[in-house]
Protein backbone atom coordinates (compact mmCIF):
# COMPACT_ATOMS: atom_id res chain seq x y z
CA UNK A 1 115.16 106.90 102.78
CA UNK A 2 118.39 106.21 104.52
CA UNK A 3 117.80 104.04 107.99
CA UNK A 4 121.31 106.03 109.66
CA UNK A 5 120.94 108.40 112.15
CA UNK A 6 124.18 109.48 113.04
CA UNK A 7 126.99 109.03 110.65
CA UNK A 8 130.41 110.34 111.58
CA UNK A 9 133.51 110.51 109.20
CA UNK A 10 137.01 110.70 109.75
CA UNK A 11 136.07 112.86 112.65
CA UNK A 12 139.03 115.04 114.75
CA UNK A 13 139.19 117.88 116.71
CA UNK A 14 142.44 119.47 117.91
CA UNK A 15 142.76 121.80 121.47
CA UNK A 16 146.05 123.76 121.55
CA UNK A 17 147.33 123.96 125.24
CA UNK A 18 149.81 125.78 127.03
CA UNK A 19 149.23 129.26 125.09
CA UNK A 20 146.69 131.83 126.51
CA UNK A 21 144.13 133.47 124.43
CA UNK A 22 143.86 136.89 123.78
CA UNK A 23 141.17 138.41 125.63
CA UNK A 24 138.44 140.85 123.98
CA UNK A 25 139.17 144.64 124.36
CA UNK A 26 136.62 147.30 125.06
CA UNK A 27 136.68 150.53 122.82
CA UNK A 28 138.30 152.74 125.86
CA UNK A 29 141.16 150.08 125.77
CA UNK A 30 141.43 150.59 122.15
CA UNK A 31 141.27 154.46 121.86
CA UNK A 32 144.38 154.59 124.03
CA UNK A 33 146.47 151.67 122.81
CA UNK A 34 145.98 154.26 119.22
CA UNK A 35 147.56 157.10 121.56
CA UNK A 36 150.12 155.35 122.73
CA UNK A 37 151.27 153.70 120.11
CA UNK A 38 154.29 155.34 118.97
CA UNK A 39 155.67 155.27 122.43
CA UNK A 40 154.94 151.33 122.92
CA UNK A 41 156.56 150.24 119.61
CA UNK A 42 159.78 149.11 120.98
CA UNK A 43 157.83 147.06 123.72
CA UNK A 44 156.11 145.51 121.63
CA UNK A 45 158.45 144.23 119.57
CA UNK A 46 159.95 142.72 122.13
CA UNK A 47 156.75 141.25 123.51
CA UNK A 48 156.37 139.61 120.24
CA UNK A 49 159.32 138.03 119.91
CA UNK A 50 159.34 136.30 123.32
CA UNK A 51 156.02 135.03 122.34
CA UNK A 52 157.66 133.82 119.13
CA UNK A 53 159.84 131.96 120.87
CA UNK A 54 156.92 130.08 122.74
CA UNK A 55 155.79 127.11 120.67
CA UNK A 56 151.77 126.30 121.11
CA UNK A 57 151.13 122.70 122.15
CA UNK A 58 148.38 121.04 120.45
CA UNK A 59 146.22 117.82 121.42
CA UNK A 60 143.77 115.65 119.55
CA UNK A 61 140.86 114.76 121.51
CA UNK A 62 139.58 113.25 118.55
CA UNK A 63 141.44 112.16 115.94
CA UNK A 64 140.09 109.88 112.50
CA UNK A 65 136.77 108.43 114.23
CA UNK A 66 134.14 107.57 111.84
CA UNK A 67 131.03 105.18 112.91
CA UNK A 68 127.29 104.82 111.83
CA UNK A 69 124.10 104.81 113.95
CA UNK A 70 121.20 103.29 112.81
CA UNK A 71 117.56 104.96 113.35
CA UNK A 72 116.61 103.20 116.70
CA UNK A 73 119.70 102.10 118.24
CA UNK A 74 120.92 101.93 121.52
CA UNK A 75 124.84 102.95 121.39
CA UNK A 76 127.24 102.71 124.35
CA UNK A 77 130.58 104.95 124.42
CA UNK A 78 133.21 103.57 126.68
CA UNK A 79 136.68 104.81 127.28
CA UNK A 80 139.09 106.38 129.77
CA UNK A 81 138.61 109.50 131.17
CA UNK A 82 140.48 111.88 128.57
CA UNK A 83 139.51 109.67 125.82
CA UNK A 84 137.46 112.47 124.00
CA UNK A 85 133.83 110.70 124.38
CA UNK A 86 132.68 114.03 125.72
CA UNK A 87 134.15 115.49 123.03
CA UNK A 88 132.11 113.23 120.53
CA UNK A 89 128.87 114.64 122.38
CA UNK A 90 129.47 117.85 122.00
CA UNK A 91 130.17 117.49 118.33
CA UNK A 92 127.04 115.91 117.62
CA UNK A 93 125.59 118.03 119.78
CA UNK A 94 126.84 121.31 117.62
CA UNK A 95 128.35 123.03 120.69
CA UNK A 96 131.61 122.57 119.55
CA UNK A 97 133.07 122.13 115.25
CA UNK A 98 135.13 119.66 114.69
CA UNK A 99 138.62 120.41 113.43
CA UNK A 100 138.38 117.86 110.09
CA UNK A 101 136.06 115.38 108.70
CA UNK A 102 132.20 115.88 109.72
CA UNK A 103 129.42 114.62 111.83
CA UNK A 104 125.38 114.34 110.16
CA UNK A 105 122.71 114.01 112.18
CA UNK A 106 119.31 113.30 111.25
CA UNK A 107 116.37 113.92 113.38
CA UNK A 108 115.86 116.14 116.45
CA UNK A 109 118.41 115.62 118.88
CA UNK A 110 117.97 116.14 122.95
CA UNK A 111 121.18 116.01 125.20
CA UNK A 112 122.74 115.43 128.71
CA UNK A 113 125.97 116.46 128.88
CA UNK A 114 126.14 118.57 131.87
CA UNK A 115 124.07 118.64 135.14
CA UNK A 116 121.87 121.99 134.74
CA UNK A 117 123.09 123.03 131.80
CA UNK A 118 120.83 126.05 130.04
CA UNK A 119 119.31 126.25 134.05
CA UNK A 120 119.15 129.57 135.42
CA UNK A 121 119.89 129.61 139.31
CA UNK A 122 117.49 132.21 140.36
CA UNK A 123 114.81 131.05 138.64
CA UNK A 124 111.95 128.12 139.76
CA UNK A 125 112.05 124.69 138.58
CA UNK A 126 109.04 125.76 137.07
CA UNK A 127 110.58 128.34 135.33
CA UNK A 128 113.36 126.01 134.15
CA UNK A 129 111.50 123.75 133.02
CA UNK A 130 109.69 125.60 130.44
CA UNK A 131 113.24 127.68 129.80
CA UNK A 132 115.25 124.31 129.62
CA UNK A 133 112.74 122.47 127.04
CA UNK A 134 112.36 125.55 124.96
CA UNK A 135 116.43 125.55 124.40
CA UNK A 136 115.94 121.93 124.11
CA UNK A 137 113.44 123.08 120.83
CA UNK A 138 109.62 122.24 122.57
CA UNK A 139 107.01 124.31 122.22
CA UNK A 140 105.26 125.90 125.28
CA UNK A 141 101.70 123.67 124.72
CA UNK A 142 104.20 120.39 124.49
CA UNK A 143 105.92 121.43 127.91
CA UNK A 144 102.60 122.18 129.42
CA UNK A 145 100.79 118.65 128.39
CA UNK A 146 104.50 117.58 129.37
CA UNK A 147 104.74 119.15 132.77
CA UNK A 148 103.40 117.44 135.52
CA UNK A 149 105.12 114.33 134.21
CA UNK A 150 108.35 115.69 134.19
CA UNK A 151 107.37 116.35 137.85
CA UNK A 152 107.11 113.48 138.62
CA UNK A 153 109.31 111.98 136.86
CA UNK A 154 111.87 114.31 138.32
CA UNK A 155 110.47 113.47 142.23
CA UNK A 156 110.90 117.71 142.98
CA UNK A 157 106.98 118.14 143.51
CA UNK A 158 107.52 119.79 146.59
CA UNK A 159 109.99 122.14 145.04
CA UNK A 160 108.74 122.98 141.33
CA UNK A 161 108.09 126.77 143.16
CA UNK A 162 111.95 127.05 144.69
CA UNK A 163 114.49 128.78 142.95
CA UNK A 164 116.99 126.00 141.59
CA UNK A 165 120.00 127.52 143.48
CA UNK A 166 118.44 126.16 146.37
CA UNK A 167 118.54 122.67 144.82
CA UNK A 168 121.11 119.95 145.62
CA UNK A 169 123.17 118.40 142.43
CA UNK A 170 120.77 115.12 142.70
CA UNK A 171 117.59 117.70 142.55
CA UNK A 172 119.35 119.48 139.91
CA UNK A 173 120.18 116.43 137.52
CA UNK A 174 116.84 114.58 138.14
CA UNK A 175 115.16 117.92 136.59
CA UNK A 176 117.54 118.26 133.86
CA UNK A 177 117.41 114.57 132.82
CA UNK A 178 113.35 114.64 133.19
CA UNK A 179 113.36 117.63 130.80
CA UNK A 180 115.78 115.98 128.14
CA UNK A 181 114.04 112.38 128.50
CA UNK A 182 110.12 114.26 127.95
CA UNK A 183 111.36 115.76 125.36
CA UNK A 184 111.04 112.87 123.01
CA UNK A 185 113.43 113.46 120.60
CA UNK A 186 114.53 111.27 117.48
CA UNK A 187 118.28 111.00 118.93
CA UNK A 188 118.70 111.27 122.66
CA UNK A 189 122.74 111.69 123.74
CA UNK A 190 123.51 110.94 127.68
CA UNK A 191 126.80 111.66 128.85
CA UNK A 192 128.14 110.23 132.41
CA UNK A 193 125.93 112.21 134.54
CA UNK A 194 123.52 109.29 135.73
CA UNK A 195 126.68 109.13 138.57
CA UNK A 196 124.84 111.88 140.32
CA UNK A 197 122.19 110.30 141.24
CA UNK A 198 121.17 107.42 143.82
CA UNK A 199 120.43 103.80 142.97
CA UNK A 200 116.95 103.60 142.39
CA UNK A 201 116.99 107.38 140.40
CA UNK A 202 119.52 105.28 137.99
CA UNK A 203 117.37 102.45 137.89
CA UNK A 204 114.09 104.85 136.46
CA UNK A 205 116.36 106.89 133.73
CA UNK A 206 117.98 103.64 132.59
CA UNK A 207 114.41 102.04 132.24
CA UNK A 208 113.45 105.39 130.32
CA UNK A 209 116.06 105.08 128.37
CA UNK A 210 115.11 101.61 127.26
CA UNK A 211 111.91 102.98 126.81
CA UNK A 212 113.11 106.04 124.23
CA UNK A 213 115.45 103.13 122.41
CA UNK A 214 112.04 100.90 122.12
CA UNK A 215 109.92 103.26 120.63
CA UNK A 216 112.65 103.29 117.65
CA UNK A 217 114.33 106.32 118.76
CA UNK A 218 118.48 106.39 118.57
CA UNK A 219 120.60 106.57 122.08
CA UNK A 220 123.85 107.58 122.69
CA UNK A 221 124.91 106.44 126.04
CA UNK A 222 128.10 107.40 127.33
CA UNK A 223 129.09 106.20 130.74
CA UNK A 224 131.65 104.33 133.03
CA UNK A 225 129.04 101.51 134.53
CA UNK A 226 129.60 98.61 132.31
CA UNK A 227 126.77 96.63 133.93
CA UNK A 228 124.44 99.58 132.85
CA UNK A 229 125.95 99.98 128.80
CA UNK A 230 125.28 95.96 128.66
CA UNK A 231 122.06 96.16 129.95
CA UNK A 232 121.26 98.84 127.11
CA UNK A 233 123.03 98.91 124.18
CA UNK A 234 123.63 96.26 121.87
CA UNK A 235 126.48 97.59 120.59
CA UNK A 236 129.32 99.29 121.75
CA UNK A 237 132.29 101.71 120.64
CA UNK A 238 135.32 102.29 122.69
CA UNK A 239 137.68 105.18 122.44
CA UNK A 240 140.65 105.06 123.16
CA UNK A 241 143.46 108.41 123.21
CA UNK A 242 140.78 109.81 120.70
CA UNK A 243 140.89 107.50 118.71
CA UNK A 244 138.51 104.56 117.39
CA UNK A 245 140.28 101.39 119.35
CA UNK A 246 137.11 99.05 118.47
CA UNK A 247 133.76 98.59 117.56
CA UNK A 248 131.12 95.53 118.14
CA UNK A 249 128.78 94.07 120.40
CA UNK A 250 128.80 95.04 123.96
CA UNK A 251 129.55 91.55 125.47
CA UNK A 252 132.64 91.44 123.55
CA UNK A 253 133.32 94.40 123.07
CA UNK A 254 133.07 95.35 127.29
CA UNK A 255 135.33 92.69 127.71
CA UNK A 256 138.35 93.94 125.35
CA UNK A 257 137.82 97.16 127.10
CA UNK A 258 138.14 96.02 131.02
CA UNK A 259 140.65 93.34 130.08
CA UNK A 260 142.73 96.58 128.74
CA UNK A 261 141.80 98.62 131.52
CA UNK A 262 144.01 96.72 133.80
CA UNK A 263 146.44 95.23 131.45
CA UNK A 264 149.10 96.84 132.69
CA UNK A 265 148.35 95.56 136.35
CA UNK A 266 148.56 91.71 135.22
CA UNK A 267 152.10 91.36 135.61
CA UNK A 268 153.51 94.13 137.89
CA UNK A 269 152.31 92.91 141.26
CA UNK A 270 154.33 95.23 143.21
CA UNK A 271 152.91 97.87 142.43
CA UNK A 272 150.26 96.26 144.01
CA UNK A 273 151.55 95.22 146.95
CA UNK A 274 152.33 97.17 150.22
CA UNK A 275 155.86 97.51 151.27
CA UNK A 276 156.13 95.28 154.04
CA UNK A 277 154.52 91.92 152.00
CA UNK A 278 155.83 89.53 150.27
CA UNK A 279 159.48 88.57 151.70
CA UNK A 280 159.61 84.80 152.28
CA UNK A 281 156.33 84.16 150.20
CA UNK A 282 154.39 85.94 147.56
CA UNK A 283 152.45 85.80 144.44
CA UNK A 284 154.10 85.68 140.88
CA UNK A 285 150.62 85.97 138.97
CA UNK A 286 146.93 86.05 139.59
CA UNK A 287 144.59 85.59 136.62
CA UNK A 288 140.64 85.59 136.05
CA UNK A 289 139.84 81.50 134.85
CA UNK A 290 136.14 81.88 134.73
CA UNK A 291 134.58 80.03 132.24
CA UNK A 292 133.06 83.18 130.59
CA UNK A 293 135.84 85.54 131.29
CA UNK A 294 135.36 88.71 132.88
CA UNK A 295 131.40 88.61 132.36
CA UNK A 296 129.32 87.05 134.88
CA UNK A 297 125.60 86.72 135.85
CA UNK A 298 124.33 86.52 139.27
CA UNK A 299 125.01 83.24 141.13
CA UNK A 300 127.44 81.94 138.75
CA UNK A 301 130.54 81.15 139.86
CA UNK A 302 133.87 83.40 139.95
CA UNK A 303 137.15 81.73 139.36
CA UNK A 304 140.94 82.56 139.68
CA UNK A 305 144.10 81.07 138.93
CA UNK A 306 146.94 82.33 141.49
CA UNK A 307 150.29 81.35 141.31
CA UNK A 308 152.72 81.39 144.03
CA UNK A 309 156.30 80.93 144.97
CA UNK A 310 158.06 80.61 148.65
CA UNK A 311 161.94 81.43 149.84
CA UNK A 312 161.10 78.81 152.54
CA UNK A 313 159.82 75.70 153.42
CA UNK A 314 155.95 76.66 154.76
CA UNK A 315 153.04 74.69 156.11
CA UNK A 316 149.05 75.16 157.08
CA UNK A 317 149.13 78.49 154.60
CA UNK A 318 145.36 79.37 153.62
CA UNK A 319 144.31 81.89 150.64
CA UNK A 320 142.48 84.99 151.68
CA UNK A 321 140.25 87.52 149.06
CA UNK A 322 138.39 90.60 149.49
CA UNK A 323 136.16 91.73 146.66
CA UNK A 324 135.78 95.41 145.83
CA UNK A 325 133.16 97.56 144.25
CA UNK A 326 134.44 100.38 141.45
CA UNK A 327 134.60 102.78 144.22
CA UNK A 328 136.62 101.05 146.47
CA UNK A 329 134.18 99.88 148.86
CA UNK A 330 134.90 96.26 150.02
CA UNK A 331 131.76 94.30 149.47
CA UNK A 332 132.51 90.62 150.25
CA UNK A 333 135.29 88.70 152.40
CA UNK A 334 135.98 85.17 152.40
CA UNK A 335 138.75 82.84 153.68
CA UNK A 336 139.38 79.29 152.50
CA UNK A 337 138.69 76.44 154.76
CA UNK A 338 141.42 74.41 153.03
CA UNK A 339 145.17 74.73 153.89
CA UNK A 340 148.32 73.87 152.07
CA UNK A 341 151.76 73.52 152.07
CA UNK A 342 154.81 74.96 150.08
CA UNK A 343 158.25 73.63 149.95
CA UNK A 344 161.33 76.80 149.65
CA UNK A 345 161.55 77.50 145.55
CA UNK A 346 158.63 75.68 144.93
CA UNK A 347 156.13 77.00 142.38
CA UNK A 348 152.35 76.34 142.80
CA UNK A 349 149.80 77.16 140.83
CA UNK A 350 145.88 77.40 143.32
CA UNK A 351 142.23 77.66 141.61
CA UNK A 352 140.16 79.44 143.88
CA UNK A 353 136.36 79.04 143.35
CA UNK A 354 133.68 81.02 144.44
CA UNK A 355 130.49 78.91 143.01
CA UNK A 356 127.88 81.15 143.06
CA UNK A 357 128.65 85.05 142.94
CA UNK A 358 125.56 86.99 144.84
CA UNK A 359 126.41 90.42 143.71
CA UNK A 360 124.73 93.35 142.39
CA UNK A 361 125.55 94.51 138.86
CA UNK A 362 128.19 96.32 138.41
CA UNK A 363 132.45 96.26 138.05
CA UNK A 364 135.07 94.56 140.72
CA UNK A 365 137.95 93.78 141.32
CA UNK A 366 139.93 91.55 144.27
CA UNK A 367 142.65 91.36 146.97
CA UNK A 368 144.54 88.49 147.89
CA UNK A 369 146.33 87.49 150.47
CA UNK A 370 147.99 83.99 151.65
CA UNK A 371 148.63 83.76 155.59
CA UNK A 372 147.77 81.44 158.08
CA UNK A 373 143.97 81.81 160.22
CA UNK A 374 140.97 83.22 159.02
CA UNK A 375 137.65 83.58 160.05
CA UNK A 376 137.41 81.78 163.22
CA UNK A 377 141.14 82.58 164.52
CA UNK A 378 143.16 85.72 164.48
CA UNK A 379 145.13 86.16 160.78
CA UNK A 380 148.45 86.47 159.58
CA UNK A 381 149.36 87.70 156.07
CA UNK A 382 152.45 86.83 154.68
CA UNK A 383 151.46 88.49 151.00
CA UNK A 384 149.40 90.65 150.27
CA UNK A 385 147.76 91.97 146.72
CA UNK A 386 145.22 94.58 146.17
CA UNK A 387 143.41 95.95 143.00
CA UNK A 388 143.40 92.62 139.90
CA UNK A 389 141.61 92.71 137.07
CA UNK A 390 137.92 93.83 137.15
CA UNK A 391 135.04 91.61 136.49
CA UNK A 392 131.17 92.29 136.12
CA UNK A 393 128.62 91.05 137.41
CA UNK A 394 126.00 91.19 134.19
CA UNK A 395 122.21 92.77 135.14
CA UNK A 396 119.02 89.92 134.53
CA UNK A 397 117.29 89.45 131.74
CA UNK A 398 114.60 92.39 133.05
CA UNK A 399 114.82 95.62 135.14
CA UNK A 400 112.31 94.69 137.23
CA UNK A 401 114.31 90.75 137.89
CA UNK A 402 117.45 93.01 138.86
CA UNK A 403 119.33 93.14 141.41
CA UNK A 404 120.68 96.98 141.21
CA UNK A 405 118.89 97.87 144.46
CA UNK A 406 121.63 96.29 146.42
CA UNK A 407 121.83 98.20 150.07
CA UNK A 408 125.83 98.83 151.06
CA UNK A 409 123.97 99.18 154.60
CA UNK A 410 123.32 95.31 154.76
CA UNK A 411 127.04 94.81 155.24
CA UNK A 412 129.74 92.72 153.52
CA UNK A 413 128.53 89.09 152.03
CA UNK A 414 130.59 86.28 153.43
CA UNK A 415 131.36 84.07 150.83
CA UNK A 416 130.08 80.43 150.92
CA UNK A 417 130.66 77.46 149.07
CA UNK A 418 134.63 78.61 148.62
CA UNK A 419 137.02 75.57 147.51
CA UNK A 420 141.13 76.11 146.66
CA UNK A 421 142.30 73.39 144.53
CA UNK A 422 146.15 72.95 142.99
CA UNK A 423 146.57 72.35 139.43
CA UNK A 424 147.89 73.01 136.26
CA UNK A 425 146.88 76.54 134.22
């Protein structure tokens, strides 16, 4: 017997835009479109021709993908938004036919695409429950032998007897997911809606998750938190404009994909930079020089290469850096105790090191500046560049040895052990 779960096959599906459907028409609507017919033919025919002249825009979502799953894997799906891995889901998921090529699936299949989908607002979670895992293909004894742990699981004890209209969207995708996960299926398929919910909810379906993918079952995982696909899957596909860009192990495979992300960033610094920065000094290029690229693990260190050019002689100049979380939250500040000088068309090229990196998992990305003053004496910025190339901070070996509980109430870190050094790339 074959070992693949999923095996897809020159997979597309094609949307036409821009043209609107014709709606459905109810027998009264009918009856006198017959009657007055004769009288409409000449508007018609007009009608029709201006639609003629429309021409129907079409888009591939998904275009030529074809892939393999093996019984018992744990597969991430990264991509843009718009990249069509929703699309893929709901393939494999048989809400939607593909255009060409097919999709098999072996084994019972429970999915998460949407928060509350198949729930019915006026009824109880209790009622949901038992409606949601019968869609889902349970049978009423498994749901009840099932039910108080999806309770709990779900944390909406207090609730099971409210209708779910009343719920909030975390209430709403804790139930859904607790349904789905319980429902121990051979492939489980996850799409991005673990964003809902708060860090420590994330931290329990990720470690079910793990849990599904140990007990030999197959997971499709489908999400924008790289720190979570790496801690998952061990390996990784990323699409790209519906297409198939690559295919691999996550470590490698992550990095292609953020590296991409903000290719286009690298070497367009003004678009980066506000307005009024950058006039007698600024920076000509910025680049991640960690020893393992774009991947780190907590406390390692973090590493750039920034290179800088002045219209004027300058002295005492220091480097400045902010680090940002995905959503824009700054997270960490840090000036450089040491100072240097620049000569007027001078080039120089500073490594600024960061030796041990105490952040949570997750994506980031920095902003520079070079002015004079810091963190004991008011600042000056004399350049100024926001939003380089993301890195990520890699979870620990275990769940339980993470640090994914970080609190954005304890404040921003302040950077220690911070050295600038000139040299050569």
């Amino acid at each position: 017997m074959s070992d693949v779960a999923i095996r897809v096959e020159q997979l597309g599906k094609q949307y036409k835009i821009g043209v609107r459907r014709a709606r459905y028409r109810t027998l009264r609507e009918s009856l006198s479109s017959a009657l007055t017919g004769p009288f409409q033919r000449v508007w018609r025919k007009e009608r029709e021709d201006l639609n003629a002249n429309q021409t129907a825009s079409t888009i591939w979502a998904l275009k030529d993908v074809s892939f393999e799953v093996k019984q018992g894997e744990a597969l991430g799906i990264i991509g843009r938004n718009g990249a069509g891995k929703s699309t893929l889901l709901k393939i494999l998921s048989r809400i939607t036919e593909p255009t060409e090529g097919c999709a098999e699936v072996r084994g019972r299949v429970g999915s998460l695409l949407e928060v509350g989908t198949g729930f019915h607002p006026e009824l109880t979670g209790r009622e949901n429950i038992y409606l949601n895992g019968a869609i889902l293909g349970m049978k009423q004894a498994e749901i009840a032998r099932k039910f108080d742990e999806i309770v709990a699981f779900a944390e909406v004890d207090k609730f099971v007897e409210t209708p779910v209209k009343h719920y909030s969207s975390g209430m709403y995708m804790r139930l859904a997911f607790a349904v789905a996960a319980h429902l121990e299926p051979e492939i489980l398929l996850v799409d991005e809606v673990l964003a809902v919910g708060d860090a420590g909810f994330q931290k329990k379906c990720l470690g079910k998750m793990g849990n599904v993918a140990k007990k030999g079952r197959t997971v499709l995982f489908v999400s924008h938190n790289m720190g979570a696909v790496s801690m998952l899957c061990n390996r990784v596909i990323y699409i790209a404009e519906g297409r198939l860009r690559a295919i691999g192990q996550t470590a490698s495979i992550v990095t292609q994909y953020l590296t991409e992300l903000f290719q286009g960033r690298e070497n367009d610094l003004d678009q980066l930079r506000p307005p009024e920065f950058g006039k007698a000094i600024r920076f000509c290029d910025i680049k991640l020089a960690s020893p393992d690229g774009i991947n780190l693990r907590f406390g390692q260190p973090l590493r750039y290469a920034l290179t800088i050019r002045s219209n004027v002689d300058m002295q005492e100049l220091s480097l400045g850096c902010s680090i940002f979380n995905i959503t824009g939250a700054c997270v960490g500040t840090l000036f450089a105790e040491q100072t240097f000088s620049i000569k007027a068309n001078q080039r120089l090229t500073l490594f600024l090191t960061v030796s041990n990196v105490n952040l949570a998992p997750g994506s980031y990305y920095a902003g520079f500046s070079i002015g004079r003053g810091g963190r004991r004496s008011p600042r000056t910025d004399f350049d100024m560049v926001i939003g380089k190339p993301t890195f990520q901070v890699l979870p620990l070996s275990t769940l339980d040895e993470s640090v994914a509980d970080w609190n954005p109430a304890w404040g921003n870190i302040v950077f220690t052990n911070v050295e600038v050094t000139p040299g050569e790339e």
